[in-house]
Protein backbone atom coordinates (compact mmCIF):
# COMPACT_ATOMS: atom_id res chain seq x y z
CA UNK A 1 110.29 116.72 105.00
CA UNK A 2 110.50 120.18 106.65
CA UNK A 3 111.86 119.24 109.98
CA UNK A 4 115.63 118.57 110.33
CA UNK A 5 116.79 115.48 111.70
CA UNK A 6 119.79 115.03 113.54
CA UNK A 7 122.06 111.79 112.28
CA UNK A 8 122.57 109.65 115.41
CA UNK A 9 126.36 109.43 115.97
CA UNK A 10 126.93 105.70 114.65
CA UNK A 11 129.88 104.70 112.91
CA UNK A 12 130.18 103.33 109.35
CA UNK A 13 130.17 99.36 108.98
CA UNK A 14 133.81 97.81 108.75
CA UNK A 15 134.48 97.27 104.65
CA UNK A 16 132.96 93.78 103.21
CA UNK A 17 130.08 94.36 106.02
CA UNK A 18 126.38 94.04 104.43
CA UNK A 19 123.69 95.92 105.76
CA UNK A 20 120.57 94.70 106.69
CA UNK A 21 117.60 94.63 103.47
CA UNK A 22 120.74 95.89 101.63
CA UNK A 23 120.03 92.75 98.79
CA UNK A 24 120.13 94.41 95.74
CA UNK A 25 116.66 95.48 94.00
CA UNK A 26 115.70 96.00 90.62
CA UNK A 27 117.09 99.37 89.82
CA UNK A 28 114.12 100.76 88.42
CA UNK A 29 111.96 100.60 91.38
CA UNK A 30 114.21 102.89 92.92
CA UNK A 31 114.51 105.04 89.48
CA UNK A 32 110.57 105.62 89.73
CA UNK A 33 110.86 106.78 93.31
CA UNK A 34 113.23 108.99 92.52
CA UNK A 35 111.33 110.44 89.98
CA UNK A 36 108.07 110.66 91.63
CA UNK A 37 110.35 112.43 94.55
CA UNK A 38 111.00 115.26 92.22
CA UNK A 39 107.23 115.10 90.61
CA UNK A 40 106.16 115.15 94.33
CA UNK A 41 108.29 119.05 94.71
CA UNK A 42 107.07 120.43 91.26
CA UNK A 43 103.59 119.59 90.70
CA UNK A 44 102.06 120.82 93.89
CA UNK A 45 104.01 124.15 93.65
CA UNK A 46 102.77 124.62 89.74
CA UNK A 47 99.40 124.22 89.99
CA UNK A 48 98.94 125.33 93.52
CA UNK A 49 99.42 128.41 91.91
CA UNK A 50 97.19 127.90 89.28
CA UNK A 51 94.29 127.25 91.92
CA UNK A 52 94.47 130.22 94.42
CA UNK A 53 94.44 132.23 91.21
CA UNK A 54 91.09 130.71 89.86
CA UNK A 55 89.48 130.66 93.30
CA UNK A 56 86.71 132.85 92.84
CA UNK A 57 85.74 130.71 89.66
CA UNK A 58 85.93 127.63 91.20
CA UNK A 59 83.67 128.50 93.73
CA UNK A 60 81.45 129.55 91.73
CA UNK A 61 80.80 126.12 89.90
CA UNK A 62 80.89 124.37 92.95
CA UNK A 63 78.02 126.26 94.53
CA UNK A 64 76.14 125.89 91.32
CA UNK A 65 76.10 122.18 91.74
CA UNK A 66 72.34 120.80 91.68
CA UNK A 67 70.94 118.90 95.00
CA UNK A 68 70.49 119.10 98.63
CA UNK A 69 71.54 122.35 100.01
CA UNK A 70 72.96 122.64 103.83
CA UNK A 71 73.22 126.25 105.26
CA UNK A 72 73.17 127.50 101.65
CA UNK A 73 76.16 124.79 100.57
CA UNK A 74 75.04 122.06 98.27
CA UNK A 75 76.32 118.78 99.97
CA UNK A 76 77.61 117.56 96.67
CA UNK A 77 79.52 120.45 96.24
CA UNK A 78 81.49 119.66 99.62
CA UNK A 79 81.41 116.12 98.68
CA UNK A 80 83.01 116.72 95.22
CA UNK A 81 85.29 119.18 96.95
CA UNK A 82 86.25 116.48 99.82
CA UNK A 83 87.20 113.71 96.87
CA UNK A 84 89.43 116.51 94.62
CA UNK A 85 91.30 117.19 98.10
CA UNK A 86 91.82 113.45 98.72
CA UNK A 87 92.93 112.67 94.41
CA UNK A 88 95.24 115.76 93.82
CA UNK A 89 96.89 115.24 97.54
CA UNK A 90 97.44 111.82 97.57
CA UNK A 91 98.48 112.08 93.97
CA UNK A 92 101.04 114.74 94.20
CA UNK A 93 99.50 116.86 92.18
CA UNK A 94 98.49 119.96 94.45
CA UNK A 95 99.47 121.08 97.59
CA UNK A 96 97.48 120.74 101.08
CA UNK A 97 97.80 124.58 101.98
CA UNK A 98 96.15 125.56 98.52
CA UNK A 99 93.35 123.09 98.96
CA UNK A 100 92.95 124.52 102.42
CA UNK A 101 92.51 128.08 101.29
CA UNK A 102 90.17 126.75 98.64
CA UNK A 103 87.69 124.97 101.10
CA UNK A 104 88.10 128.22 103.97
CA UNK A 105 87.19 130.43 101.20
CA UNK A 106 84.33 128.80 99.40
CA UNK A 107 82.82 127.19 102.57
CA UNK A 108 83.68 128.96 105.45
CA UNK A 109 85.62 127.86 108.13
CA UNK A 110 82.32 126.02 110.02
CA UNK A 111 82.32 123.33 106.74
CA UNK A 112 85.65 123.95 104.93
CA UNK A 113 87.80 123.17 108.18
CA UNK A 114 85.94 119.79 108.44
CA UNK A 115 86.04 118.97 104.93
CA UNK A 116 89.65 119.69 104.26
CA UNK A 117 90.36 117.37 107.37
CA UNK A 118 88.59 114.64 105.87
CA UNK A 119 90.18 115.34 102.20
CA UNK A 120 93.94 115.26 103.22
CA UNK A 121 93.07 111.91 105.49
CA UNK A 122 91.82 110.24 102.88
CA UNK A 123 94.28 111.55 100.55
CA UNK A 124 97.14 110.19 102.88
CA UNK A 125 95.55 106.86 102.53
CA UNK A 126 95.79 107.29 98.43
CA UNK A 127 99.32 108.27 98.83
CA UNK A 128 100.58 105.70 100.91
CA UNK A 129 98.85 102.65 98.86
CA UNK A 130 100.17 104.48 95.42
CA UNK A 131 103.98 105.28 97.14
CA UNK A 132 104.31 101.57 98.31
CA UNK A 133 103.01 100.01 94.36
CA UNK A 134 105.60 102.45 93.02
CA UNK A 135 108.70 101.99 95.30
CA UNK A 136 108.03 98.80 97.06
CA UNK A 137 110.94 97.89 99.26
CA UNK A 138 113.27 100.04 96.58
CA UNK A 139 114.28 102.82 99.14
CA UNK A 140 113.75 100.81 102.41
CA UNK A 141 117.05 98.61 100.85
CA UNK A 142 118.53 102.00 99.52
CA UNK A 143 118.29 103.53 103.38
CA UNK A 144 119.41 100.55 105.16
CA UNK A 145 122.52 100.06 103.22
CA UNK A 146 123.76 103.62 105.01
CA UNK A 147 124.14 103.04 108.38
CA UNK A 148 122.92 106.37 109.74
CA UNK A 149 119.85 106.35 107.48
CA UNK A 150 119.05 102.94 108.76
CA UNK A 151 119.14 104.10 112.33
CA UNK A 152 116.39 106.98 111.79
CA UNK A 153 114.38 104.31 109.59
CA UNK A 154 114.12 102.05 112.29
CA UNK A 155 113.27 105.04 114.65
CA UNK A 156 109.88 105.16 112.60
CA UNK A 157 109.01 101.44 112.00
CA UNK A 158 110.61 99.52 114.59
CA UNK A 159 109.36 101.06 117.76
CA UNK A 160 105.67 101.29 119.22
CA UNK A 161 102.92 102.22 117.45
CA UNK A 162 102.62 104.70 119.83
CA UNK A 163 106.47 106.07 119.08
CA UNK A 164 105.12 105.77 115.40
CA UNK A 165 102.76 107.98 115.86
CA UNK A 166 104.13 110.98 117.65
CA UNK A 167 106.85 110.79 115.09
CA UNK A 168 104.77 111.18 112.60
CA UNK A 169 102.27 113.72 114.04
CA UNK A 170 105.80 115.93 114.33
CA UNK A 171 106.45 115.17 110.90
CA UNK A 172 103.12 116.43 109.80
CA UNK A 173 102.67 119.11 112.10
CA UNK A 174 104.91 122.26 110.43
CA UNK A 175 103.70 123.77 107.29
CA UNK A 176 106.55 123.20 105.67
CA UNK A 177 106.72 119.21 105.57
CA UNK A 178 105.46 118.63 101.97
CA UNK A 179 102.41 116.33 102.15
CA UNK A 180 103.00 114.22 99.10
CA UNK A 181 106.83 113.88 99.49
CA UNK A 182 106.33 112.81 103.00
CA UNK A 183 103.95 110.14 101.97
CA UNK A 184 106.39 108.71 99.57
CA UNK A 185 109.07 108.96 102.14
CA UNK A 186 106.75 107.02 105.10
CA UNK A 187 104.99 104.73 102.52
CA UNK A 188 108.50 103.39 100.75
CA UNK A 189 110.30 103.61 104.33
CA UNK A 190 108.05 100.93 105.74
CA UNK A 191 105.96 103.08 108.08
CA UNK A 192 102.53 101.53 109.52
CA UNK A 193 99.19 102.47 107.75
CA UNK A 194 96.99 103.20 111.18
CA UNK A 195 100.33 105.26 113.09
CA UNK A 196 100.64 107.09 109.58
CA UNK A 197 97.29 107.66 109.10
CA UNK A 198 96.37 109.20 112.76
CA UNK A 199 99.72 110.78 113.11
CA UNK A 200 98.55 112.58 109.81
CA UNK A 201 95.38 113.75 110.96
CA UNK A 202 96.59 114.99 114.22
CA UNK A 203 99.50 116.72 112.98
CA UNK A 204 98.27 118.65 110.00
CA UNK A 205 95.29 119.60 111.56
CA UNK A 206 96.57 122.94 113.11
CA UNK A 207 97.96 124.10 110.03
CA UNK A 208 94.60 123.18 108.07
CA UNK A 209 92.91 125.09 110.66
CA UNK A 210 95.23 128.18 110.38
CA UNK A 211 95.17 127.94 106.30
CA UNK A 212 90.77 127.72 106.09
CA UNK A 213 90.50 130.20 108.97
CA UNK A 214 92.40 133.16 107.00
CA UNK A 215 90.61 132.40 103.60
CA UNK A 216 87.36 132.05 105.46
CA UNK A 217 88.07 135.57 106.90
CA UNK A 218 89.21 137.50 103.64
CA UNK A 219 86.16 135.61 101.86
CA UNK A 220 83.78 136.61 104.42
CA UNK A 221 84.54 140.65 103.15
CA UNK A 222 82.77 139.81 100.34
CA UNK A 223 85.57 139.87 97.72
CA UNK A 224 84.77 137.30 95.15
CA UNK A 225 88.67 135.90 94.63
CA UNK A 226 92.05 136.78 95.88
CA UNK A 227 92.72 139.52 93.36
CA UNK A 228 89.34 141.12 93.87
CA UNK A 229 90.51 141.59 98.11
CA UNK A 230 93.34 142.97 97.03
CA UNK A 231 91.96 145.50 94.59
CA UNK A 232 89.02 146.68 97.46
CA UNK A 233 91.07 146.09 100.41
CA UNK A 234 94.92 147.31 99.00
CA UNK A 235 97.71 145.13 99.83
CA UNK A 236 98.51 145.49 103.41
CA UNK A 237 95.49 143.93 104.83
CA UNK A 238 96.46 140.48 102.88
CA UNK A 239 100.49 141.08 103.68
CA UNK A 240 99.61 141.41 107.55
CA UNK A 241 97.12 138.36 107.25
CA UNK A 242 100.19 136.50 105.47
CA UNK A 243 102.34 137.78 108.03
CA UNK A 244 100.35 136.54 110.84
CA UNK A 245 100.21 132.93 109.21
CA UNK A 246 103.62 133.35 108.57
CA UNK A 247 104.32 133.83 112.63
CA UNK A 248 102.36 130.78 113.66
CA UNK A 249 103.30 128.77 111.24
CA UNK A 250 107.30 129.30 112.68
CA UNK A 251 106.16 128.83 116.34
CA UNK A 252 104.65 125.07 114.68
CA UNK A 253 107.62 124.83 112.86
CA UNK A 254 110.45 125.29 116.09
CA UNK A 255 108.06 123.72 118.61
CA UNK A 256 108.31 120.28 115.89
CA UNK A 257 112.10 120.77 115.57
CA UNK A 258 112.15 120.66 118.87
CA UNK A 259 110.39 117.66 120.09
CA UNK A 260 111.77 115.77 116.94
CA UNK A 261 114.97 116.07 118.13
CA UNK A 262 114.27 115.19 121.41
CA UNK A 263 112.23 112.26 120.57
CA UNK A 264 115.25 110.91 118.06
């Protein structure tokens, strides 16, 4: 999930010991899981691609869509933009950081920042109601057969809420926990909805912000997609803007590791 937790020094169970939820399950609940696991890794990465390369055309039919215009956006513009967000997220199909750069760049950061907010939120709600119909209590049995497993499990869903939810804001918060993976692995492990769903929001917020702030800058030079900035502006403005992200993105990344670890 991006940050690396340390297994708690526990020792195996004595042989002919049973582990707690360790009751066997239909197989194919955890087949499916497993599955979607490795759907969750390729999708996003395929046609994240596929998006930041058709930016410029994308924006362009959202900002022709008819209706009340705010500040020169058409609200149903953001409002279709806010529901593709929350449906590709929550579905695995594209990644958060893509869809970020997609809302800086067409809206700005003033309206994209908000709106990408809102469409990974409700996107974590899609997840976790369509990762708990597909696993069920599959990989909660799977986890608690393994002692060590078991232990960071019940670090998530058997403390506070409040424990819930700094766990998972630390989760969420580097750029490198992937969004739809996670979901599958909080949803199936028998994580809470409202300490999920607020640890989400608080922890990917500064990497949203980061990701709609630099597209909202190279947009605002007046280059109409990614390849046209390049071609006006030559490469090394982009590769020291992707450096920069780069840098904060590790400080997020180390100060999570960090207080994970400390917190487990």
């Amino acid at each position: 999930m991006g940050v690396m937790l340390e297994e708690p020094n526990e020792p195996d169970e004595a042989p002919g010991e049973t582990a707690p939820g360790s009751a066997r399950k239909p197989p194919s609940r955890l087949v499916f899981s497993t599955i979607l696991g490795v759907a969750f890794v390729a999708f996003p990465a395929i046609f994240g691609f596929i998006l930041l390369a058709n930016i410029g055309s994308i924006g362009e039919r959202l900002m022709e869509f008819p209706g009340p215009v705010l500040q020169g956006i058409p609200v149903l513009a953001l409002v279709g933009y806010i529901l593709f967000f929350a449906l590709t997220s929550g579905l695995g199909l594209l990644p958060t950081y893509a869809q970020s750069i997609l809302g800086g760049w067409i809206f700005g950061f003033a309206f994209g920042a908000p709106a990408a907010l809102l469409g990974f939120t409700i996107g974590a709600l899609i997840g976790w109601v369509f990762c708990r119909l597909v696993a069920r209590d599959s990989v909660t049995a799977w986890t608690d057969s393994k002692p060590k497993w078991r232990t960071v499990r019940k670090a998530f869903v058997s403390e506070s809420p409040a424990r819930t939810f700094g766990l998972v804001t630390l989760i969420r918060f580097p750029p490198n926990s992937p969004f739809a993976l996670t979901n599958l692995a909080m949803a199936a492990g028998g994580v809470r909805l409202l300490p999920y769903t607020l640890g989400t929001f608080v922890g990917m917020t500064p990497r949203t912000a980061i990701a709609c702030g630099f597209a909202a800058s190279a947009a605002a030079t007046g280059a109409v997609d990614i390849q046209t900035f390049v071609k006006d502006k030559g490469i090394w403005p982009l590769l020291i803007g992707v450096l920069i992200v780069i840098v904060a993105f590790a400080i997020l990344n180390r100060i999570a590791n960090n207080a994970i670890k400390r917190a487990l």
